[in-house]
C-alpha atoms as a PDB file:
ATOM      1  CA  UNK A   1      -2.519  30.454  -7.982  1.00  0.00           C
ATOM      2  CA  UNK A   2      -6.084  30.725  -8.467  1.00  0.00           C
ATOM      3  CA  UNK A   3      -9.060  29.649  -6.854  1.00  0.00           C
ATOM      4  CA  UNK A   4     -12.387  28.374  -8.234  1.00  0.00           C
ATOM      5  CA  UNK A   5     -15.620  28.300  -5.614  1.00  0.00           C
ATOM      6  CA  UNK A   6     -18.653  26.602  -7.242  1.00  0.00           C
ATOM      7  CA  UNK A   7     -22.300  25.746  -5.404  1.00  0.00           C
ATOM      8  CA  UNK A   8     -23.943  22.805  -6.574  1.00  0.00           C
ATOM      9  CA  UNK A   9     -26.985  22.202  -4.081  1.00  0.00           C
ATOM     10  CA  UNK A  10     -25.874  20.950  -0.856  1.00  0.00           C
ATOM     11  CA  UNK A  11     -22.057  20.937  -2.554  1.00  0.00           C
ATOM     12  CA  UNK A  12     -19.420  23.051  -2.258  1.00  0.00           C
ATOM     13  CA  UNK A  13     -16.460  22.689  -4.406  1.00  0.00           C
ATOM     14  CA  UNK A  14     -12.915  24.407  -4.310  1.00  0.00           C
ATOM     15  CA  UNK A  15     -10.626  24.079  -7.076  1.00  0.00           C
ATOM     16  CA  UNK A  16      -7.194  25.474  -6.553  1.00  0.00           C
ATOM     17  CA  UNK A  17      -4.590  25.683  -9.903  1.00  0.00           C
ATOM     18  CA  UNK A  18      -1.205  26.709  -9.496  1.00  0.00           C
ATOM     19  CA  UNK A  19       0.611  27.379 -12.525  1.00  0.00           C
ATOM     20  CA  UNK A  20       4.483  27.800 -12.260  1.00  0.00           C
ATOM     21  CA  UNK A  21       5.862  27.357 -15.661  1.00  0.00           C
ATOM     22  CA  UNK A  22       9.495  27.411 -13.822  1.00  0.00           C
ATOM     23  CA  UNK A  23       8.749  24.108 -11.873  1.00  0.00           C
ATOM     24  CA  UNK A  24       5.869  22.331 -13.085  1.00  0.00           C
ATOM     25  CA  UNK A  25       5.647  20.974 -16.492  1.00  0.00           C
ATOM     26  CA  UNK A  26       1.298  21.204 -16.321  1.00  0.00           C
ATOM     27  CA  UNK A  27      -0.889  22.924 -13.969  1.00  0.00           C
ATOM     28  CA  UNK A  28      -1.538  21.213 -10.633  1.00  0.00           C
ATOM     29  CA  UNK A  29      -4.634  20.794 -10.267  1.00  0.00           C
ATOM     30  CA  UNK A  30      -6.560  20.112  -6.386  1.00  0.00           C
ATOM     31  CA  UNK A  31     -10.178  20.222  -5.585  1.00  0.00           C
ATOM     32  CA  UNK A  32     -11.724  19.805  -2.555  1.00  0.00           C
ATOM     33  CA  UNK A  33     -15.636  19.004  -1.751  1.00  0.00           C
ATOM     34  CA  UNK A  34     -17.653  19.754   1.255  1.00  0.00           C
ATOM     35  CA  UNK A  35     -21.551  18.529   2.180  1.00  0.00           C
ATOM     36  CA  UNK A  36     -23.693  21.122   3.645  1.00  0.00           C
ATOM     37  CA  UNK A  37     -25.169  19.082   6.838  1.00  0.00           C
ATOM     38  CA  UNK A  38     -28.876  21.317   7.623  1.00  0.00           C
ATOM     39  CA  UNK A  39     -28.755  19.482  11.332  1.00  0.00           C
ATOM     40  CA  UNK A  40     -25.602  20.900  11.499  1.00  0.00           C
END
């Protein structure tokens, strides 16, 4: 598995790839986005 963390402004973006050649014909492939909130 391996993990991807990436900034883009107010974005935050998490892409996870696991790679198991035993049980998954491709890469999967999962991203996930948050939106900084500055009244947070």
């Amino acid at each position: 598995m391996t993990e991807h963390i990436f900034r883009h402004g107010d974005y935050l973006v998490i892409a996870t790839i696991i790679d198991d050649p035993i049980y998954l014909e491709e890469p999967f492939i999962r991203t996930t986005e948050w939106v900084r909130n500055p009244q947070g």
